[in-house]
N, C-alpha and C. Protein backbone atom coordinates (compact mmCIF):
# COMPACT_ATOMS: atom_id res chain seq x y z
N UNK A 1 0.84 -1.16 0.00
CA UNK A 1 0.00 0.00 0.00
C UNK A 1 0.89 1.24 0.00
N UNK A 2 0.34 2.54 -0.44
CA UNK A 2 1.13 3.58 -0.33
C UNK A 2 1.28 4.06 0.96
N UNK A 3 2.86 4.77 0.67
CA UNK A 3 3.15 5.43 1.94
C UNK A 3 2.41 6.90 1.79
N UNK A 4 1.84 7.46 1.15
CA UNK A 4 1.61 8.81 1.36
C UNK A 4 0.58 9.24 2.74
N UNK A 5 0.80 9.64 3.19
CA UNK A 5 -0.18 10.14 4.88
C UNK A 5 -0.73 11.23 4.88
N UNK A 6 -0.42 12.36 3.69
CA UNK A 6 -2.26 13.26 3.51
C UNK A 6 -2.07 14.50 4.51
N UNK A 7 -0.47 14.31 5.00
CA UNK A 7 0.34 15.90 5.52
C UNK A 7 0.54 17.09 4.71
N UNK A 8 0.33 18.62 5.69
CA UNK A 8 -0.08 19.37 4.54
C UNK A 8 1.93 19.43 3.82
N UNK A 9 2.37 19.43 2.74
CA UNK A 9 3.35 19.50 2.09
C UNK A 9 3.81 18.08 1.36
N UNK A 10 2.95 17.02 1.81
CA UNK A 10 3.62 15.39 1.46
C UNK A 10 2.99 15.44 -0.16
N UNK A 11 3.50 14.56 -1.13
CA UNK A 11 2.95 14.43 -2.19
C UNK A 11 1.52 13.81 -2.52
N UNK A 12 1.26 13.71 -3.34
CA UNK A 12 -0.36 13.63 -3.43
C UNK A 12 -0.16 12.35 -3.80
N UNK A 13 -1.42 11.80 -4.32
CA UNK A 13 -1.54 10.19 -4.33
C UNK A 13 -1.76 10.15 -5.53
N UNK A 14 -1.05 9.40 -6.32
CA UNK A 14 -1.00 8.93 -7.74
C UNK A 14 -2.36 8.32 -8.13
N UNK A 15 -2.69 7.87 -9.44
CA UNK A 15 -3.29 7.15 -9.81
C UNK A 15 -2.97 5.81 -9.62
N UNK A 16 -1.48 5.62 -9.94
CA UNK A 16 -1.20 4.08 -9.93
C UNK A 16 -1.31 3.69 -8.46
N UNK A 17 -1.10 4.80 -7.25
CA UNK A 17 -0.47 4.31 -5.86
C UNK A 17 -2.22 4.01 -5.52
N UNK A 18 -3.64 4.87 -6.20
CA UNK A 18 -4.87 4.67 -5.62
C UNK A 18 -5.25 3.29 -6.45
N UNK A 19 -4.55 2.80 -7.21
CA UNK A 19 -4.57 1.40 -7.96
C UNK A 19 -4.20 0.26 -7.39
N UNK A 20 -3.12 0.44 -6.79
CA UNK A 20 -2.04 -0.50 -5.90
C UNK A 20 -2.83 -0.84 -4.72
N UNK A 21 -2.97 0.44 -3.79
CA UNK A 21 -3.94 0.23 -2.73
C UNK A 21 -5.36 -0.60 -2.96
N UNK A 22 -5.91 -0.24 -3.98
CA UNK A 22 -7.33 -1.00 -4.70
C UNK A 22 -6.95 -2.08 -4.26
N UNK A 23 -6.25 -2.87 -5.21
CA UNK A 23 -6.11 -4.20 -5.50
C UNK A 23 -5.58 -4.42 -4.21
N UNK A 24 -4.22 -4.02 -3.36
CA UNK A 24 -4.23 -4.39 -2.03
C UNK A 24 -5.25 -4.92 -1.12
N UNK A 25 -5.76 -3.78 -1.10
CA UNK A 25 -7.43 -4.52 -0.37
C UNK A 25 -8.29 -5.60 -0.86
N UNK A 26 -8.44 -5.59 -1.98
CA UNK A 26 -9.25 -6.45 -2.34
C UNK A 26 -8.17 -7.91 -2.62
N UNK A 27 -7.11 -8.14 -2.38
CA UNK A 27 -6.60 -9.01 -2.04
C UNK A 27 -6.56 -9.60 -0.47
N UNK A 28 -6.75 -8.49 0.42
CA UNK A 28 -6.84 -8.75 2.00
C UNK A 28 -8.18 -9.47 2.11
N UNK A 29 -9.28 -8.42 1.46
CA UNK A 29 -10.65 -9.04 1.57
C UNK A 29 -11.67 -10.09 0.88
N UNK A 30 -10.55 -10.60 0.34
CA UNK A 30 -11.15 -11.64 -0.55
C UNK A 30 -11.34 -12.86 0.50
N UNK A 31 -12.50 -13.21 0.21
CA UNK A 31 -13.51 -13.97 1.19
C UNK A 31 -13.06 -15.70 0.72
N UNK A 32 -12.52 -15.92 0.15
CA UNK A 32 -12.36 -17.33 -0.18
C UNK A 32 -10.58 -17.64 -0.42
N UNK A 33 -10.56 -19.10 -0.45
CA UNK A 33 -8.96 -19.09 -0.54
C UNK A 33 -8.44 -19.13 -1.74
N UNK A 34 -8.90 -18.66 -2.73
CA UNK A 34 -8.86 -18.96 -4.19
C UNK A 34 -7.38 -18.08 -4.29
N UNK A 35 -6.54 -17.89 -5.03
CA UNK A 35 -5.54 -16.97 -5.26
C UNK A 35 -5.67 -16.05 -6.06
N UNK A 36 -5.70 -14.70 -5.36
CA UNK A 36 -6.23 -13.44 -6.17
C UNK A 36 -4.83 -12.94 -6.48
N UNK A 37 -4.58 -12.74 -7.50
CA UNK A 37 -3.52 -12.03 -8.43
C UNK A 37 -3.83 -10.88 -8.83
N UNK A 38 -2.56 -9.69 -9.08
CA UNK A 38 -3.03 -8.40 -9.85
C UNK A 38 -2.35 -9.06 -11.26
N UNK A 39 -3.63 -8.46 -11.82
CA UNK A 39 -3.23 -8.83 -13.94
C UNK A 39 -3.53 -7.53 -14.18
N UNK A 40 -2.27 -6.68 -14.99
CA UNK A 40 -2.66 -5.67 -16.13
C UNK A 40 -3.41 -5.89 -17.05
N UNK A 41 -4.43 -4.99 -16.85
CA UNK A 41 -5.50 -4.92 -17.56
C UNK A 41 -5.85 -3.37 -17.95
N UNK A 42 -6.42 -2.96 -19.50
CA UNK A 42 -6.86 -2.00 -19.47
C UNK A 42 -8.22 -1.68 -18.92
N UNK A 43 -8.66 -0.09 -19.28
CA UNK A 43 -9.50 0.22 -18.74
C UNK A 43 -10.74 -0.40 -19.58
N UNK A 44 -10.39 -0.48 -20.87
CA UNK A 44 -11.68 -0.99 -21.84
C UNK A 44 -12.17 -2.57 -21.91
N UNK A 45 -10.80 -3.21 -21.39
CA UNK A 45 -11.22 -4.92 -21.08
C UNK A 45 -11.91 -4.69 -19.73
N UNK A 46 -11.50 -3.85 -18.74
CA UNK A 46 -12.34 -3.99 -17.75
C UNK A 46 -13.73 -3.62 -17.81
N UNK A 47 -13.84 -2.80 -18.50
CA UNK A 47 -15.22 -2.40 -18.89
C UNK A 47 -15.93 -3.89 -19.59
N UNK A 48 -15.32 -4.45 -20.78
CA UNK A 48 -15.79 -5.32 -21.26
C UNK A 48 -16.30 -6.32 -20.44
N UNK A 49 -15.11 -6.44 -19.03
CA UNK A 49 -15.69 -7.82 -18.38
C UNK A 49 -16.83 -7.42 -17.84
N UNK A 50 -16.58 -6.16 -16.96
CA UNK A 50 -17.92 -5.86 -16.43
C UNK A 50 -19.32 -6.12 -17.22
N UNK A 51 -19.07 -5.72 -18.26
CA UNK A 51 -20.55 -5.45 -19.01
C UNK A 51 -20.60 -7.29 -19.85
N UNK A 52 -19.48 -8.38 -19.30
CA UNK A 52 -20.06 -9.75 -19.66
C UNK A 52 -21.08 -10.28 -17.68
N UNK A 53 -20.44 -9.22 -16.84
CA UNK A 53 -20.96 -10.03 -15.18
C UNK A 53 -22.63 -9.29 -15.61
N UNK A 54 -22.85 -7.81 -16.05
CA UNK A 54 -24.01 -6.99 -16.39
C UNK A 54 -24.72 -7.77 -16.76
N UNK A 55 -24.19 -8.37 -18.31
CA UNK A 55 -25.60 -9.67 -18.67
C UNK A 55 -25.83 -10.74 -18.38
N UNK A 56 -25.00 -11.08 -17.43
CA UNK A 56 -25.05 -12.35 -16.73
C UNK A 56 -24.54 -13.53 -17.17
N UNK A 57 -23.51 -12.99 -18.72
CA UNK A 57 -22.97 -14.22 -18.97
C UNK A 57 -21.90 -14.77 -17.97
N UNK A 58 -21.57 -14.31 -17.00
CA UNK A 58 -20.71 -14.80 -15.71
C UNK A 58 -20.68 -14.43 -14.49
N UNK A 59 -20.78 -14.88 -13.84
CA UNK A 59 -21.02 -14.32 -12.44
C UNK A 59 -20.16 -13.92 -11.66
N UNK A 60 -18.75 -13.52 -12.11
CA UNK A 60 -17.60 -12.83 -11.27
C UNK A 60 -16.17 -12.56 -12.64
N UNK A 61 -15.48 -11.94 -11.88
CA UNK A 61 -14.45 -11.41 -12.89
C UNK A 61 -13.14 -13.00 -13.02
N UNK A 62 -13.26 -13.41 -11.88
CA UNK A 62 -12.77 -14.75 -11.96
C UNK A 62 -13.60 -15.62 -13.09
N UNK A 63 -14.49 -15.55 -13.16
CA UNK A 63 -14.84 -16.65 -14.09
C UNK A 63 -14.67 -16.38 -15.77
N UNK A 64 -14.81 -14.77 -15.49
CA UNK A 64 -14.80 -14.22 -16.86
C UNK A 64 -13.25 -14.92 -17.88
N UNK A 65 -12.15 -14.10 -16.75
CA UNK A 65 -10.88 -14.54 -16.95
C UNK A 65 -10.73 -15.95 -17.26
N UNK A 66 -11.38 -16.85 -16.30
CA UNK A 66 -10.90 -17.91 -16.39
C UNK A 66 -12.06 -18.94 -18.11
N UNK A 67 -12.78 -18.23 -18.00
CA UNK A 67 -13.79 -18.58 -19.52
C UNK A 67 -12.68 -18.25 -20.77
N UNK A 68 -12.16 -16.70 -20.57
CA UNK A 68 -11.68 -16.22 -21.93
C UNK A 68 -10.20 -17.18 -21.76
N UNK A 69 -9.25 -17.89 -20.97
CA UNK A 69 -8.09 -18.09 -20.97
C UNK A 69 -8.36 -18.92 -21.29
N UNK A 70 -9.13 -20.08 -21.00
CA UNK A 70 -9.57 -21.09 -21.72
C UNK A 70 -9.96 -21.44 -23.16
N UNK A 71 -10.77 -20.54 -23.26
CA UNK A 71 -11.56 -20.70 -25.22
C UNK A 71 -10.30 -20.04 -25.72
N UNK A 72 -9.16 -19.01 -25.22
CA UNK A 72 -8.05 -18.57 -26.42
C UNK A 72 -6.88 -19.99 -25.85
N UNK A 73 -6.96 -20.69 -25.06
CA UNK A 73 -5.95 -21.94 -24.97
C UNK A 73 -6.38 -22.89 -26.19
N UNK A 74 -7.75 -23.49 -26.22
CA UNK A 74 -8.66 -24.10 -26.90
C UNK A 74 -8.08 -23.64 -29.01
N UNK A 75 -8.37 -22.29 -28.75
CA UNK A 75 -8.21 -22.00 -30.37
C UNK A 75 -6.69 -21.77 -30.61
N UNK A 76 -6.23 -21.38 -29.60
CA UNK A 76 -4.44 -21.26 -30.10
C UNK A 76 -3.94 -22.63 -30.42
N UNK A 77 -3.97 -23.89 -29.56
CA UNK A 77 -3.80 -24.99 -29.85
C UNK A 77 -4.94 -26.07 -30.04
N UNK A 78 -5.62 -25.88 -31.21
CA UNK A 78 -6.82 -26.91 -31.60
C UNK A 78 -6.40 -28.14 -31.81
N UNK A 79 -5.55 -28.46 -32.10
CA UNK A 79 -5.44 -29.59 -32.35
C UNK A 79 -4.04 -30.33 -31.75
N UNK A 80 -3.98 -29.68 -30.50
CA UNK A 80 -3.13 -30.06 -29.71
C UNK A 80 -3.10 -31.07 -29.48
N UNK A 81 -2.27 -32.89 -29.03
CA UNK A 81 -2.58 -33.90 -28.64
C UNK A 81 -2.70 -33.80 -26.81
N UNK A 82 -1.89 -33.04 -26.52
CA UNK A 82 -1.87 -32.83 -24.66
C UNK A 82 -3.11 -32.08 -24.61
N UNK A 83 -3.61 -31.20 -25.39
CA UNK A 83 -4.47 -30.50 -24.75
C UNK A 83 -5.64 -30.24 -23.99
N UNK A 84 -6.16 -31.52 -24.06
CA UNK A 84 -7.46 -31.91 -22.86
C UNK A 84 -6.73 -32.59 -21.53
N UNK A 85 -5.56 -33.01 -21.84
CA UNK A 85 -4.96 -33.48 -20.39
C UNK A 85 -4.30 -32.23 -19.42
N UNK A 86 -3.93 -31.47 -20.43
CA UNK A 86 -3.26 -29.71 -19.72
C UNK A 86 -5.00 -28.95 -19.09
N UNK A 87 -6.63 -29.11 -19.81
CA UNK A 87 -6.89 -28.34 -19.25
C UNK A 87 -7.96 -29.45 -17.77
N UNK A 88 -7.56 -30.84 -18.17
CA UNK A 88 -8.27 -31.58 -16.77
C UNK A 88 -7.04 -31.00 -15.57
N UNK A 89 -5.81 -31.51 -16.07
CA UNK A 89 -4.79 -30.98 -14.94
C UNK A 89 -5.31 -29.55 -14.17
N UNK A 90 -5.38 -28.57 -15.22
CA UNK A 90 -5.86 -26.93 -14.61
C UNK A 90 -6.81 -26.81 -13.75
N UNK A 91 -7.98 -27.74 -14.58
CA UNK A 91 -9.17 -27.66 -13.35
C UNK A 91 -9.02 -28.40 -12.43
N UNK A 92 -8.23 -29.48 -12.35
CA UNK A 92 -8.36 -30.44 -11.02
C UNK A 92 -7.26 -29.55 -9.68
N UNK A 93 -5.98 -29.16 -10.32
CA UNK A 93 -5.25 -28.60 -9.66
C UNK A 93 -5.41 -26.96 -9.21
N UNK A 94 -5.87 -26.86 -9.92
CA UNK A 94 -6.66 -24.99 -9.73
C UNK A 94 -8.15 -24.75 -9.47
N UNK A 95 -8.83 -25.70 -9.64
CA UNK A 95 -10.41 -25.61 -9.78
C UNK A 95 -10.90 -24.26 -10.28
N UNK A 96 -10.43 -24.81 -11.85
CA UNK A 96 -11.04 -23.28 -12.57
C UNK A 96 -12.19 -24.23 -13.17
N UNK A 97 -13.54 -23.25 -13.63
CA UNK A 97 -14.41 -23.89 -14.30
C UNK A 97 -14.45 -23.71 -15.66
């Protein structure tokens, strides 16, 4: 989290440092033991995911991620021979859906 403390002469708080802190917290407060990671992301994929949780094609930003990493694993290697054993491994060892 940032050091800035909001004294009159101290520097002001960045965008990235009110970013850092974001995700800080919401790494403290994440309610399950799942492993929350920070991923660079723009502002317009975030928008995008949001507006896939809006119509309800997913019900969290985890699933979103874990939907799209999947279908671009799927089409990058179609005709992979490992490739249904790499994504049982993922879900059994990660429990992604």
């Amino acid at each position: 989290m940032s050091n800035v403390q909001g004294t009159p002469g101290s520097e002001s708080l960045t965008a990235r440092d009110a970013w850092e802190d974001y995700l800080s917290l919401k790494r403290a407060l994440a309610e399950d033991d799942e492993a929350v990671e920070s991923v660079p992301v723009s502002a317009g994929t975030l928008w995008l995911v949001q507006e896939l949780i809006e119509a309800g094609v997913c019900q969290s930003e985890t699933e979103v991620i874990s939907r799209a990493v999947q279908s671009f694993f799927v089409a990058v290697f179609p005709l992979e021979p490992k490739r249904q054993r790499v994504l049982r491994e993922a879900a059994t060892r990660y429990r992604t859906s």
